[in-house]
PDB file of N, CA and C in Angstrom:
ATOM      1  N   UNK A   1      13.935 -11.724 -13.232  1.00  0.00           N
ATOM      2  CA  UNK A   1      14.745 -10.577 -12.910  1.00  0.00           C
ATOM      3  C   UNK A   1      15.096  -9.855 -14.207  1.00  0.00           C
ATOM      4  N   UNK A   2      15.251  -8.692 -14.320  1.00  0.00           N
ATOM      5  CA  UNK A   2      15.177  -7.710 -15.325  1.00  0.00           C
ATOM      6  C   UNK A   2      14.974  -7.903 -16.614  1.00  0.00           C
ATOM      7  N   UNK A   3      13.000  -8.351 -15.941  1.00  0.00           N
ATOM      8  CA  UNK A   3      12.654  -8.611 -17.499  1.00  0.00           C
ATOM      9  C   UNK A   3      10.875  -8.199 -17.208  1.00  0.00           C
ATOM     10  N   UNK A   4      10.328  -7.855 -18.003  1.00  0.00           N
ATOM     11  CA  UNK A   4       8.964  -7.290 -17.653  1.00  0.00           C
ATOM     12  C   UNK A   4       7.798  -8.588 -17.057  1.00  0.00           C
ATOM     13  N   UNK A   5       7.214  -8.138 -16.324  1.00  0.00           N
ATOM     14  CA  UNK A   5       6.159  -9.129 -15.698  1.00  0.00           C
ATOM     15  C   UNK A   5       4.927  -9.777 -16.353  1.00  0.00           C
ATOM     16  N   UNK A   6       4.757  -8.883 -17.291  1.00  0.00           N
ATOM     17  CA  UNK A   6       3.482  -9.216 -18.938  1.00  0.00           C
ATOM     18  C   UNK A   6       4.240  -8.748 -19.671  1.00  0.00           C
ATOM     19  N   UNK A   7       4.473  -9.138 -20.921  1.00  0.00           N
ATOM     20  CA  UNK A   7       4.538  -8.445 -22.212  1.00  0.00           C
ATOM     21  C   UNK A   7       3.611  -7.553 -22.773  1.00  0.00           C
ATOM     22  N   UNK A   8       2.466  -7.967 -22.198  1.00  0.00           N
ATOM     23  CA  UNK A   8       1.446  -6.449 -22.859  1.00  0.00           C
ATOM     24  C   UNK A   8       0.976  -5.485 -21.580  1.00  0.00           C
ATOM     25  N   UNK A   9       1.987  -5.349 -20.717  1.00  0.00           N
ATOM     26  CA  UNK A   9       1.626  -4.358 -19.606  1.00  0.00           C
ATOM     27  C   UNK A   9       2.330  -3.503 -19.115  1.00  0.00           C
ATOM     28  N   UNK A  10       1.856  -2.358 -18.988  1.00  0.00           N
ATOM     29  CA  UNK A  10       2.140  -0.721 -18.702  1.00  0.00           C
ATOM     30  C   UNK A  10       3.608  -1.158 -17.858  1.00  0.00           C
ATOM     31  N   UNK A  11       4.526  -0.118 -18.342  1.00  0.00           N
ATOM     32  CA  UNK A  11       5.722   0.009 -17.779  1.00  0.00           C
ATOM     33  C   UNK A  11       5.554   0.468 -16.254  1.00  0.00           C
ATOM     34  N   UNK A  12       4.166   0.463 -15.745  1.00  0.00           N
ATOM     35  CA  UNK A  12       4.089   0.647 -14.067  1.00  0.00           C
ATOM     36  C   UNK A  12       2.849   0.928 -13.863  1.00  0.00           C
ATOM     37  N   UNK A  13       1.990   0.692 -13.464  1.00  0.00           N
ATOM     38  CA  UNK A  13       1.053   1.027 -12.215  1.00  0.00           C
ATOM     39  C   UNK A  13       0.833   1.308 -10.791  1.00  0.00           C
ATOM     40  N   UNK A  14      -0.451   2.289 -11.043  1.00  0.00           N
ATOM     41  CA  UNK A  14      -0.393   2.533  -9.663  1.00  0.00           C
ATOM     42  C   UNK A  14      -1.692   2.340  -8.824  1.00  0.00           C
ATOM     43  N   UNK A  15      -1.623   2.385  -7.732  1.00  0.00           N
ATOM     44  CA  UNK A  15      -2.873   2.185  -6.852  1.00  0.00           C
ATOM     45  C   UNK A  15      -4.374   2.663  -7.350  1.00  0.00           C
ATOM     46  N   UNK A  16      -5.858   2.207  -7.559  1.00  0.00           N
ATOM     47  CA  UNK A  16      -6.692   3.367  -7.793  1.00  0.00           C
ATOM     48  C   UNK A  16      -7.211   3.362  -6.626  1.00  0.00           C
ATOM     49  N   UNK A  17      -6.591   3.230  -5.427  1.00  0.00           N
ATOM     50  CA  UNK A  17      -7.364   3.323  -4.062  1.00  0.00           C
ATOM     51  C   UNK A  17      -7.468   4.545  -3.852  1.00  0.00           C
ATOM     52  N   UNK A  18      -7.977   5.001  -2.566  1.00  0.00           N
ATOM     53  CA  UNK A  18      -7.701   6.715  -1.932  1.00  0.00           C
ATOM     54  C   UNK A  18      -7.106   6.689  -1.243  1.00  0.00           C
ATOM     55  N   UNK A  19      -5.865   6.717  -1.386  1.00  0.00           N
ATOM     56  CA  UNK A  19      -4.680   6.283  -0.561  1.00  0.00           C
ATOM     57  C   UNK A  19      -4.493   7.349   0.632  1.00  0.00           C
ATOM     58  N   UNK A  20      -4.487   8.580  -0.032  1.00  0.00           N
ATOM     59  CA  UNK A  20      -5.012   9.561   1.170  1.00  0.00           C
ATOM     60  C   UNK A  20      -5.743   9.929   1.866  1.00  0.00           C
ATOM     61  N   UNK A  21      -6.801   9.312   1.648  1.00  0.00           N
ATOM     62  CA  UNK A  21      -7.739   9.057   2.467  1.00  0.00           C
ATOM     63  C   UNK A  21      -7.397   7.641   3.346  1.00  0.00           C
ATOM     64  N   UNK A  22      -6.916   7.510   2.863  1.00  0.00           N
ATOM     65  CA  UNK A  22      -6.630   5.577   4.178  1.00  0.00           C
ATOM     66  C   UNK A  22      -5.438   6.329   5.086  1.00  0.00           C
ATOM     67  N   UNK A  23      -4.805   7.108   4.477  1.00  0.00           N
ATOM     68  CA  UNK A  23      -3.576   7.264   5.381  1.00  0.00           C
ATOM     69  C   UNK A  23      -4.025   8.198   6.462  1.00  0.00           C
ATOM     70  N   UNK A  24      -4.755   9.326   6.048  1.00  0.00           N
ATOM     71  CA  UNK A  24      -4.979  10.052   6.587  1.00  0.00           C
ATOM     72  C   UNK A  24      -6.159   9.526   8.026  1.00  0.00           C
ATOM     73  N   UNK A  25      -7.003   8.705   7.419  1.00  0.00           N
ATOM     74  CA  UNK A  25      -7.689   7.946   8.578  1.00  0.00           C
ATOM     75  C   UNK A  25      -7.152   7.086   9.697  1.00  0.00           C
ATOM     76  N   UNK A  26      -6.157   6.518   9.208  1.00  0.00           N
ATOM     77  CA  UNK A  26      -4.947   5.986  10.085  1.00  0.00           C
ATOM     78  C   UNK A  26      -4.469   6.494  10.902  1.00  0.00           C
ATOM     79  N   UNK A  27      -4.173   7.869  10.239  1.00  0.00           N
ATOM     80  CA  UNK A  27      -3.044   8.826  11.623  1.00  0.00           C
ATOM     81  C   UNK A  27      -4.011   9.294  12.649  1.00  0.00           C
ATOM     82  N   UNK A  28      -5.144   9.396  11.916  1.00  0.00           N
ATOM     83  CA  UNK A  28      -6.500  10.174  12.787  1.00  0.00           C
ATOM     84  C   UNK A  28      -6.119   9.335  14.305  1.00  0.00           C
ATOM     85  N   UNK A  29      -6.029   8.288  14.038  1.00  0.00           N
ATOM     86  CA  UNK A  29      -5.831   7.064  15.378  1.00  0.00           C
ATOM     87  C   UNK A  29      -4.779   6.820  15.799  1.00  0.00           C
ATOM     88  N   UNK A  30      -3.919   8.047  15.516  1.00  0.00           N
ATOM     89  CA  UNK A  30      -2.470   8.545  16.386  1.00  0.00           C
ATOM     90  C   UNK A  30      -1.748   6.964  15.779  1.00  0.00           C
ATOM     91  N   UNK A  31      -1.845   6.634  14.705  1.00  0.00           N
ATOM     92  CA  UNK A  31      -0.983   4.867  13.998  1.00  0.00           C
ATOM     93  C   UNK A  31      -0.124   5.787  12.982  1.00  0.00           C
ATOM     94  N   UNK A  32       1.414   5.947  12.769  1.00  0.00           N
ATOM     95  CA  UNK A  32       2.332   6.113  11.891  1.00  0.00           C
ATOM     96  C   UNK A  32       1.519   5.210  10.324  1.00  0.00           C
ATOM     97  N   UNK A  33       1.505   5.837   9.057  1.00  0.00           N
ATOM     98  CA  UNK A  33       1.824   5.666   8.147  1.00  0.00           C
ATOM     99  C   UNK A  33       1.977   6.735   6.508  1.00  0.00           C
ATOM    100  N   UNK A  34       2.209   6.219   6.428  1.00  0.00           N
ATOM    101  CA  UNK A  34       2.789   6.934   5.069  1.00  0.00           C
ATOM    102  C   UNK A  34       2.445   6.343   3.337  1.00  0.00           C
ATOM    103  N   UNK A  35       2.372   7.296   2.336  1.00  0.00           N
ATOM    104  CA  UNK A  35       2.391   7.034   1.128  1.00  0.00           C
ATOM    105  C   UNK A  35       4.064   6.593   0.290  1.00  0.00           C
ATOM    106  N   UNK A  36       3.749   5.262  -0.143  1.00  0.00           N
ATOM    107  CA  UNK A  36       4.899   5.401  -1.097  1.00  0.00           C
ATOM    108  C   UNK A  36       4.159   4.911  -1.900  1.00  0.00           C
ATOM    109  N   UNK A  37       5.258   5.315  -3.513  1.00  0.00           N
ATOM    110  CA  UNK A  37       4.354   4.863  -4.863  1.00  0.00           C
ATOM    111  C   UNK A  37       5.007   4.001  -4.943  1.00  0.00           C
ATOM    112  N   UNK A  38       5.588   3.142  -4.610  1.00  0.00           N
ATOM    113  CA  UNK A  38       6.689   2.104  -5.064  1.00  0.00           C
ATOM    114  C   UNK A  38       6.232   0.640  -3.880  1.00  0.00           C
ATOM    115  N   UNK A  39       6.189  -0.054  -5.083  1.00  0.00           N
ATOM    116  CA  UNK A  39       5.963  -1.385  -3.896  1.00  0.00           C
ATOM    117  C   UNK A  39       7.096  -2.482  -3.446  1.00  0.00           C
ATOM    118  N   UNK A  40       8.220  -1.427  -3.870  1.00  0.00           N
ATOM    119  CA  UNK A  40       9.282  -2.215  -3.771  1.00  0.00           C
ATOM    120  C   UNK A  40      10.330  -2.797  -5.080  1.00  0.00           C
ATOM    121  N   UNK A  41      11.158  -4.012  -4.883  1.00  0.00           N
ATOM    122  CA  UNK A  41      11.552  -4.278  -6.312  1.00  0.00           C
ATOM    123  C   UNK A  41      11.470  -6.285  -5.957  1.00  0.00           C
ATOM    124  N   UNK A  42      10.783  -6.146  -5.419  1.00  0.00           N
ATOM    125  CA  UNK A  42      11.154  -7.758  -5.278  1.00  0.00           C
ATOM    126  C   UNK A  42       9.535  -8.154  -5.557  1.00  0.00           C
ATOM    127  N   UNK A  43       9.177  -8.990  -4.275  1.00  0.00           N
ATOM    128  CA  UNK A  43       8.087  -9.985  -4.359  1.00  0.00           C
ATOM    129  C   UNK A  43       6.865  -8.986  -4.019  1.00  0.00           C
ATOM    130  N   UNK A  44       6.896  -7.903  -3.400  1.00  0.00           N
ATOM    131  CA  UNK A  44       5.803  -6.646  -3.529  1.00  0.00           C
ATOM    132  C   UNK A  44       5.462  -6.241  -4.660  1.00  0.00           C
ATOM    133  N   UNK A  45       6.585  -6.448  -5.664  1.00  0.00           N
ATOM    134  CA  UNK A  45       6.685  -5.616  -6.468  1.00  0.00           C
ATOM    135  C   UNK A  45       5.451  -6.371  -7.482  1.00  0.00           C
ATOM    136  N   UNK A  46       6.159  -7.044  -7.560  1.00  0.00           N
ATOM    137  CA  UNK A  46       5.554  -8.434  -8.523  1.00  0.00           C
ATOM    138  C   UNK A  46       4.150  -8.322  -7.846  1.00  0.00           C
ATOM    139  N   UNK A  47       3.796  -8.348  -7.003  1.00  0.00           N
ATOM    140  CA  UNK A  47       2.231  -8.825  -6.451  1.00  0.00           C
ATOM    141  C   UNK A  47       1.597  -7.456  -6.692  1.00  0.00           C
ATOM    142  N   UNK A  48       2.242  -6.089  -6.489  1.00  0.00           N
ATOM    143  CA  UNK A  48       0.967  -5.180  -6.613  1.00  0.00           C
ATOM    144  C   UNK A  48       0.987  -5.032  -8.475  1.00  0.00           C
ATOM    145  N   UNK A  49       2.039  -5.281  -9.079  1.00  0.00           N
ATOM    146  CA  UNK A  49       2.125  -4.797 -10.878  1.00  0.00           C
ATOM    147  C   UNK A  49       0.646  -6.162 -11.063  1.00  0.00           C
ATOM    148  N   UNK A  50       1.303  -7.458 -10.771  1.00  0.00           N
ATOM    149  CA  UNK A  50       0.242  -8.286 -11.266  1.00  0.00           C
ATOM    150  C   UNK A  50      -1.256  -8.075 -10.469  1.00  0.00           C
ATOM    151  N   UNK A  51      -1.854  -7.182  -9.661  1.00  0.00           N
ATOM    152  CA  UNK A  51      -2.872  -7.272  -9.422  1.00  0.00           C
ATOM    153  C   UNK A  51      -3.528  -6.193  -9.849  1.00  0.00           C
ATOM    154  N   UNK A  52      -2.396  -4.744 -10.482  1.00  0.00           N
ATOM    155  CA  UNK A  52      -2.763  -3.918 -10.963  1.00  0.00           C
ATOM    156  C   UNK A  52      -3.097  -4.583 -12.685  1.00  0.00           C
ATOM    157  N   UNK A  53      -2.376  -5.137 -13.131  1.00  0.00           N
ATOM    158  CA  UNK A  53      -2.370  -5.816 -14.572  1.00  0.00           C
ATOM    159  C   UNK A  53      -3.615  -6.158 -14.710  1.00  0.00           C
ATOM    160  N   UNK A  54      -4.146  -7.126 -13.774  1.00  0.00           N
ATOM    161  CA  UNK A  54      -5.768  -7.776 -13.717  1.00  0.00           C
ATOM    162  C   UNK A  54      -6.378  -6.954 -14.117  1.00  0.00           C
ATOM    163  N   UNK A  55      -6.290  -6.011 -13.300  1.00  0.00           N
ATOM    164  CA  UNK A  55      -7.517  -4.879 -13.044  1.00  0.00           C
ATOM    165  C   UNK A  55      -7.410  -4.512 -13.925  1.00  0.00           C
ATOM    166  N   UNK A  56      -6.482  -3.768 -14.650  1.00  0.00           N
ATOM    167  CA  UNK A  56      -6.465  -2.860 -15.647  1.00  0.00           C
ATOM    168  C   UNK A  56      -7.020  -3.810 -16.941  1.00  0.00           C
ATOM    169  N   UNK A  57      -6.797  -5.326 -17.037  1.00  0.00           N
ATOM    170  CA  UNK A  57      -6.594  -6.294 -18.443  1.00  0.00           C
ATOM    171  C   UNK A  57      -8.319  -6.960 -18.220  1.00  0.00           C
ATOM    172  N   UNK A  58      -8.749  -6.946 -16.877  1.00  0.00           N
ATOM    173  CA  UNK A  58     -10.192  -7.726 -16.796  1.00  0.00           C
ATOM    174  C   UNK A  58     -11.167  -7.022 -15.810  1.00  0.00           C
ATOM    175  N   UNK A  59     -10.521  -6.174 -14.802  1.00  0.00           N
ATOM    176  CA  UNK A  59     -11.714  -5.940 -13.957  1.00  0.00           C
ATOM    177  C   UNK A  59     -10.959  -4.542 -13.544  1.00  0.00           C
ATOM    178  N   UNK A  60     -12.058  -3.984 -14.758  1.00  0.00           N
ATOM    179  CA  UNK A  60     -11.561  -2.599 -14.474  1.00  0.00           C
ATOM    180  C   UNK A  60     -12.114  -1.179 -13.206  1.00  0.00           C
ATOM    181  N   UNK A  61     -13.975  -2.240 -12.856  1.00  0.00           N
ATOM    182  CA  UNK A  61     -14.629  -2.087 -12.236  1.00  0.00           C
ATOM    183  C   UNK A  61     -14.214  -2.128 -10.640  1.00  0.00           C
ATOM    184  N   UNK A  62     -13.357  -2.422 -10.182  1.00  0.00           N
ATOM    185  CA  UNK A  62     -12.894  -2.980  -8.937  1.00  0.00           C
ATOM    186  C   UNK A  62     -11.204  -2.345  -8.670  1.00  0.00           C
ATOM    187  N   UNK A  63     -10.970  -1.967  -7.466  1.00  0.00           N
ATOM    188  CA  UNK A  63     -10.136  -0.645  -7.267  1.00  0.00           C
ATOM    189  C   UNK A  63      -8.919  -2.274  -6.203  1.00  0.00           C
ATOM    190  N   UNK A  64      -7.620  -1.548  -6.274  1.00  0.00           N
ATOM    191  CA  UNK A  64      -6.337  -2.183  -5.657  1.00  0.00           C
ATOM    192  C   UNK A  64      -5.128  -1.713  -5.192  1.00  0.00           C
ATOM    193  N   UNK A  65      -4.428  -2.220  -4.830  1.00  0.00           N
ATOM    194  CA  UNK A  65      -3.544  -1.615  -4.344  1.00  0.00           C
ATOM    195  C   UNK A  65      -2.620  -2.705  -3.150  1.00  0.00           C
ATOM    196  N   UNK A  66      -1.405  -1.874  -2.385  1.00  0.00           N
ATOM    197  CA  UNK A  66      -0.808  -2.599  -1.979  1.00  0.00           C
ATOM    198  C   UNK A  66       0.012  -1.905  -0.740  1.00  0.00           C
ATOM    199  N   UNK A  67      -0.402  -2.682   0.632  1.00  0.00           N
ATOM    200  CA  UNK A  67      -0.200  -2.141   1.787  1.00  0.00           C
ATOM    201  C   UNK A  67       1.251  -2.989   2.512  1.00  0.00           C
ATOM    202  N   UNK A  68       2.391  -2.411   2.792  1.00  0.00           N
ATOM    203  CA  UNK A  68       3.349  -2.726   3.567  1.00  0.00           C
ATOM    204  C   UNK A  68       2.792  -2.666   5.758  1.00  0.00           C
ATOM    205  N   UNK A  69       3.446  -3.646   5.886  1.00  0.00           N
ATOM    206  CA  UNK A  69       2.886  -3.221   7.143  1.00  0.00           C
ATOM    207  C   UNK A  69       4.501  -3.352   7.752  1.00  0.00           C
ATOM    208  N   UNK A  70       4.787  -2.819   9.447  1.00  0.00           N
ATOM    209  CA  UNK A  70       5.684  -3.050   9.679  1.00  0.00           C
ATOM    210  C   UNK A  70       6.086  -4.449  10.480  1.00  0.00           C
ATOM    211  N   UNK A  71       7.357  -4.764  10.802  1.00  0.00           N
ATOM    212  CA  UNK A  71       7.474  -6.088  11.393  1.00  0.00           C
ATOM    213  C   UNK A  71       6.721  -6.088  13.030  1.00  0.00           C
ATOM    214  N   UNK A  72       7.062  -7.202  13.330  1.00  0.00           N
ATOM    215  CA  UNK A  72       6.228  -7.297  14.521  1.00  0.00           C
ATOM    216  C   UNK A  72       7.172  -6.963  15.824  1.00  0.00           C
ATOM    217  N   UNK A  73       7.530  -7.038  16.637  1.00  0.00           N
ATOM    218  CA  UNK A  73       8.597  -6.335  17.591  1.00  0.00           C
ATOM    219  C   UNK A  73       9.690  -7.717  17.946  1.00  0.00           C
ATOM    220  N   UNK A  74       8.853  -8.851  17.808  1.00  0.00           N
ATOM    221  CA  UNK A  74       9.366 -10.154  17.861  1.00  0.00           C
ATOM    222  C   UNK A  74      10.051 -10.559  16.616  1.00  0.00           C
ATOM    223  N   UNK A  75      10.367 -10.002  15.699  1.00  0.00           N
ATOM    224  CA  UNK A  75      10.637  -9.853  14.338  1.00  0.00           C
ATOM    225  C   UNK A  75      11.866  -9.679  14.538  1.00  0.00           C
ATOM    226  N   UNK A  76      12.010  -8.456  15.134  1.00  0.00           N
ATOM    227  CA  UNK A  76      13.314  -7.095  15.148  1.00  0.00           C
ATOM    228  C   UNK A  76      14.347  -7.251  16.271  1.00  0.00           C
ATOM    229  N   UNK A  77      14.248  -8.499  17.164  1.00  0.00           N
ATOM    230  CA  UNK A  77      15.074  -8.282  17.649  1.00  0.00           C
ATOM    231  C   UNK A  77      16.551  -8.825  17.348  1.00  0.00           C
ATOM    232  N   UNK A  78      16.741  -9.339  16.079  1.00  0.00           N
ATOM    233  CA  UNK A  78      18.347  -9.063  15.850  1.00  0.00           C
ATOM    234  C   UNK A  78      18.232  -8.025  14.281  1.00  0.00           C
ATOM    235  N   UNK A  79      17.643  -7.226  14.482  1.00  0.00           N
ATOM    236  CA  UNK A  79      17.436  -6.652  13.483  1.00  0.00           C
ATOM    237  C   UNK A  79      17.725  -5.006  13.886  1.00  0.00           C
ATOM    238  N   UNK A  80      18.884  -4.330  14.157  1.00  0.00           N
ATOM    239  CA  UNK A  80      18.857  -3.389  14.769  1.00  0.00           C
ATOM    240  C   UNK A  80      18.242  -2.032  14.524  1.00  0.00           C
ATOM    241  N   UNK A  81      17.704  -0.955  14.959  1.00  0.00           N
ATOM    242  CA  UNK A  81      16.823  -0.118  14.395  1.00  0.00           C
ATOM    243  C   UNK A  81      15.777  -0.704  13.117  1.00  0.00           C
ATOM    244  N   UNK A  82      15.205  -0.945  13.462  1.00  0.00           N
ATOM    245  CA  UNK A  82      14.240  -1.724  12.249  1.00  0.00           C
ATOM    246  C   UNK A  82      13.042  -1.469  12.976  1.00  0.00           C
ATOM    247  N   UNK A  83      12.134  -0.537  12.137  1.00  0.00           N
ATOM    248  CA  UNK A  83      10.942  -0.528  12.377  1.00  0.00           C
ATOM    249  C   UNK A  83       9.784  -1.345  12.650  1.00  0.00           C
ATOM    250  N   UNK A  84       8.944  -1.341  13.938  1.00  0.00           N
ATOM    251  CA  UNK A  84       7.968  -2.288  13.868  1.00  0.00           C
ATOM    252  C   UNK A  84       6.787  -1.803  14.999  1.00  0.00           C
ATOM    253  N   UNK A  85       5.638  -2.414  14.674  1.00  0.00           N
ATOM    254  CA  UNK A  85       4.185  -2.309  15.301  1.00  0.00           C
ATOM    255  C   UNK A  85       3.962  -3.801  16.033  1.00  0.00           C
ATOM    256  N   UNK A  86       3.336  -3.423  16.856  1.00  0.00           N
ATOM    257  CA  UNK A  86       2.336  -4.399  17.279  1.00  0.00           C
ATOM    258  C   UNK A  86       1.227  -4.945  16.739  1.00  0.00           C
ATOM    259  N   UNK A  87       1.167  -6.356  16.765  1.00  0.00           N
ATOM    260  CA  UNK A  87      -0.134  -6.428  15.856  1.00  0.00           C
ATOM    261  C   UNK A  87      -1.435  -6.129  15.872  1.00  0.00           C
ATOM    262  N   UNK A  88      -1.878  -5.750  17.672  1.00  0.00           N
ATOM    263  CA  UNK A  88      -3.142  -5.049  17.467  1.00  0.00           C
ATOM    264  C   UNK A  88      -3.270  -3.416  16.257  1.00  0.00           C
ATOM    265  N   UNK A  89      -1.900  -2.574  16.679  1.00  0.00           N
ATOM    266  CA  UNK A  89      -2.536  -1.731  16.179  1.00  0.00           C
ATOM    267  C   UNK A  89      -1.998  -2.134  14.599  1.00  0.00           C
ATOM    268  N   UNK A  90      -1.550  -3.085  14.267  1.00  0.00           N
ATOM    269  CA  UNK A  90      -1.407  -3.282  12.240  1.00  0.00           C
ATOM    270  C   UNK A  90      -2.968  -3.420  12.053  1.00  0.00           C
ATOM    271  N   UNK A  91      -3.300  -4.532  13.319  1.00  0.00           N
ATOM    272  CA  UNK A  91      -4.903  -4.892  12.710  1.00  0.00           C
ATOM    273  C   UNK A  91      -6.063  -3.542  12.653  1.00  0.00           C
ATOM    274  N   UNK A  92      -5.741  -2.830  13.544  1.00  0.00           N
ATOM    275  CA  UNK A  92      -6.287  -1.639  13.720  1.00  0.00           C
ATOM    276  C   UNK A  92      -6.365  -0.410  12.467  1.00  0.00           C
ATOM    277  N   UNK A  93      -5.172  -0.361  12.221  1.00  0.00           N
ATOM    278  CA  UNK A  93      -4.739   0.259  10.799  1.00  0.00           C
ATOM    279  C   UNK A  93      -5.126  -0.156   9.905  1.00  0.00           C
ATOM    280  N   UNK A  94      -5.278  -1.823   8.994  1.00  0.00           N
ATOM    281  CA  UNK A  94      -5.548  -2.106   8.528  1.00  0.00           C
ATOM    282  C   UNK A  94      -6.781  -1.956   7.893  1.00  0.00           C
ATOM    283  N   UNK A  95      -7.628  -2.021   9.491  1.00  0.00           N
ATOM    284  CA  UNK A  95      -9.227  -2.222   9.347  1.00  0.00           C
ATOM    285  C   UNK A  95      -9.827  -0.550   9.015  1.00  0.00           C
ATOM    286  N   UNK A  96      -9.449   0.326   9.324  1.00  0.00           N
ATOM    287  CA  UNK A  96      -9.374   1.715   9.435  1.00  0.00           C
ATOM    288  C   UNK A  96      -8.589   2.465   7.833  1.00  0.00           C
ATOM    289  N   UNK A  97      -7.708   1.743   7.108  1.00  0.00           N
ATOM    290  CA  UNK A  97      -7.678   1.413   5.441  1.00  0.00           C
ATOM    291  C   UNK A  97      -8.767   0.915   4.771  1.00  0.00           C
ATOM    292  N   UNK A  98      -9.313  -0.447   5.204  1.00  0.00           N
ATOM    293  CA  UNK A  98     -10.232  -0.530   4.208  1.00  0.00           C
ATOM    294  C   UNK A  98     -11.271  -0.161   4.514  1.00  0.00           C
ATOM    295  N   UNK A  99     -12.018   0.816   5.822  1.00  0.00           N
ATOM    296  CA  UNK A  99     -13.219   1.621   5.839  1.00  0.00           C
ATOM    297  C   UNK A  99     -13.189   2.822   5.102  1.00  0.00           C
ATOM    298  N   UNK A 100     -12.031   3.991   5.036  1.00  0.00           N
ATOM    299  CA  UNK A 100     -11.455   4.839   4.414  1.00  0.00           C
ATOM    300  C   UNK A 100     -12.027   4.293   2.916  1.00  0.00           C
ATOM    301  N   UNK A 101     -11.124   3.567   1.869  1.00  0.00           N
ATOM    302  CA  UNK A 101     -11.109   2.530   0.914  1.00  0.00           C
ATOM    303  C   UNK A 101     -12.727   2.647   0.470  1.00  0.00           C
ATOM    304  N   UNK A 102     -13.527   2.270   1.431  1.00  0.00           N
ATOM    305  CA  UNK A 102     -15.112   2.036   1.201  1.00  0.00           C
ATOM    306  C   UNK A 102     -15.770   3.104   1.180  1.00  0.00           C
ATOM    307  N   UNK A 103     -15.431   3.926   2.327  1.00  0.00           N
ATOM    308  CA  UNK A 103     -16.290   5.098   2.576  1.00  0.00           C
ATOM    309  C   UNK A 103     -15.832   6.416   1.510  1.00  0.00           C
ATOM    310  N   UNK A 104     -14.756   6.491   0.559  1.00  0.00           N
ATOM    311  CA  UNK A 104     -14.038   7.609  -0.246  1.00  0.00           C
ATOM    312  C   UNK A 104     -14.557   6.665  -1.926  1.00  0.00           C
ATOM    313  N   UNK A 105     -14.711   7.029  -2.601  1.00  0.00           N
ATOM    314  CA  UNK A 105     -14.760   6.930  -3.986  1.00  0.00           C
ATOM    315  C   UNK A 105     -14.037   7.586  -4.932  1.00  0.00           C
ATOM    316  N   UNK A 106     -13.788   8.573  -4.175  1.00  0.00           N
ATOM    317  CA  UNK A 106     -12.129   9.901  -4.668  1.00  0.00           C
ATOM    318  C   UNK A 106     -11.184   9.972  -3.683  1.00  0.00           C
ATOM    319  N   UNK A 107     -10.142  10.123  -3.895  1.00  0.00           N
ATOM    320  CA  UNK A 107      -9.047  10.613  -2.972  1.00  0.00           C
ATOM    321  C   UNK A 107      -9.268  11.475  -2.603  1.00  0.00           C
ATOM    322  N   UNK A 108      -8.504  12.046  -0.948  1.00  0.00           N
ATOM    323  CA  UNK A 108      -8.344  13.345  -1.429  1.00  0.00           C
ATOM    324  C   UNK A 108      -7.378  14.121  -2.076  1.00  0.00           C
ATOM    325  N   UNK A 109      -7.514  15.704  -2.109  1.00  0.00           N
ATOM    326  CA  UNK A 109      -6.601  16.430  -2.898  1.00  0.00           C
ATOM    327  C   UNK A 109      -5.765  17.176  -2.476  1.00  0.00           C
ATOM    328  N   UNK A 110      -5.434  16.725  -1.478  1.00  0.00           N
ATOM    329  CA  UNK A 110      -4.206  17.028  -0.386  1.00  0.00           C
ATOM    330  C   UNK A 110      -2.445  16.588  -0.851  1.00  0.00           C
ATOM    331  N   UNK A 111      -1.708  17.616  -0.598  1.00  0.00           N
ATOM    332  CA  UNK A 111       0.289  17.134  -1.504  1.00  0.00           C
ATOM    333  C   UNK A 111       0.099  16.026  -0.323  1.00  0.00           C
ATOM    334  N   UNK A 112       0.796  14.566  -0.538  1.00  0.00           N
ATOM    335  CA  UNK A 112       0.770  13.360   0.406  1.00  0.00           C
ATOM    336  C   UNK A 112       2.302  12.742  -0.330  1.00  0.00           C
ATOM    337  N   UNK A 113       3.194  11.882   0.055  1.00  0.00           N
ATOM    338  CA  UNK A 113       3.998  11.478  -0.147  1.00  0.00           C
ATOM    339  C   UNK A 113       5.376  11.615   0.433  1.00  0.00           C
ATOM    340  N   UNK A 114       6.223  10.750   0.031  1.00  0.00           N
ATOM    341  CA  UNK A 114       7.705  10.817   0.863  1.00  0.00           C
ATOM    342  C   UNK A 114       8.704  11.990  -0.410  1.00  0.00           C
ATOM    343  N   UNK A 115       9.656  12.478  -0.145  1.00  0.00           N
ATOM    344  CA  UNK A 115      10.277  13.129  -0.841  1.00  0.00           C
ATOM    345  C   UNK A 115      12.000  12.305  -0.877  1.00  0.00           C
ATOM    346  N   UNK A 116      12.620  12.101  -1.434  1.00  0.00           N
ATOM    347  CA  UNK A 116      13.487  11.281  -2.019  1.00  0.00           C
ATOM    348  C   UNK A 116      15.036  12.260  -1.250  1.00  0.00           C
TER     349      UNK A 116
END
């Protein structure tokens, strides 16, 4: 806790996926999702910096990133207003990310994101 995750690594990274392109293929299939640049501050956080670190420190060849999904409906029920999917369509979304992911080599160049 408030202390850097490498000593020799970038004060932040970010995805080199086509994130707008995954999202945008997603909604195509009427599935809610959205861009955030932030993977959080906890155990997300830690997992997308250290897999961005890799990449950037050994395999620079190979693209990453880091997908939130929502809870499951069986999740939420003492959880009041709390967002959640079913798991067919997470799996659905999912699978429909990493075709996007495969089939894009660029993003697109579309404004995408949440506003604060």
């Amino acid at each position: 806790m408030d202390e850097k995750i490498f000593d020799d690594g970038e004060n932040a990274y970010f995805s080199n996926l086509p994130i707008k392109a995954m999202v945008e293929e997603i909604r195509k299939a009427n599935i809610p999702a959205s861009i955030s640049n932030t993977a959080g501050t906890y155990v997300c956080n830690h997992i997308m910096y250290g897999l961005m670190y890799l990449i950037n420190k050994r395999y620079n060849h190979i693209r990453g990133g880091f997908i939130h999904v929502p809870f499951l409906p069986e999740q939420v029920l003492i959880r009041a207003n709390t967002p959640y999917m079913n798991l067919e369509m997470i799996s659905k979304a999912l699978t429909l990310a990493v075709k996007a992911a495969i089939n894009n080599k660029e993003d697109k160049k579309n404004a995408e994101g949440s506003i604060c």
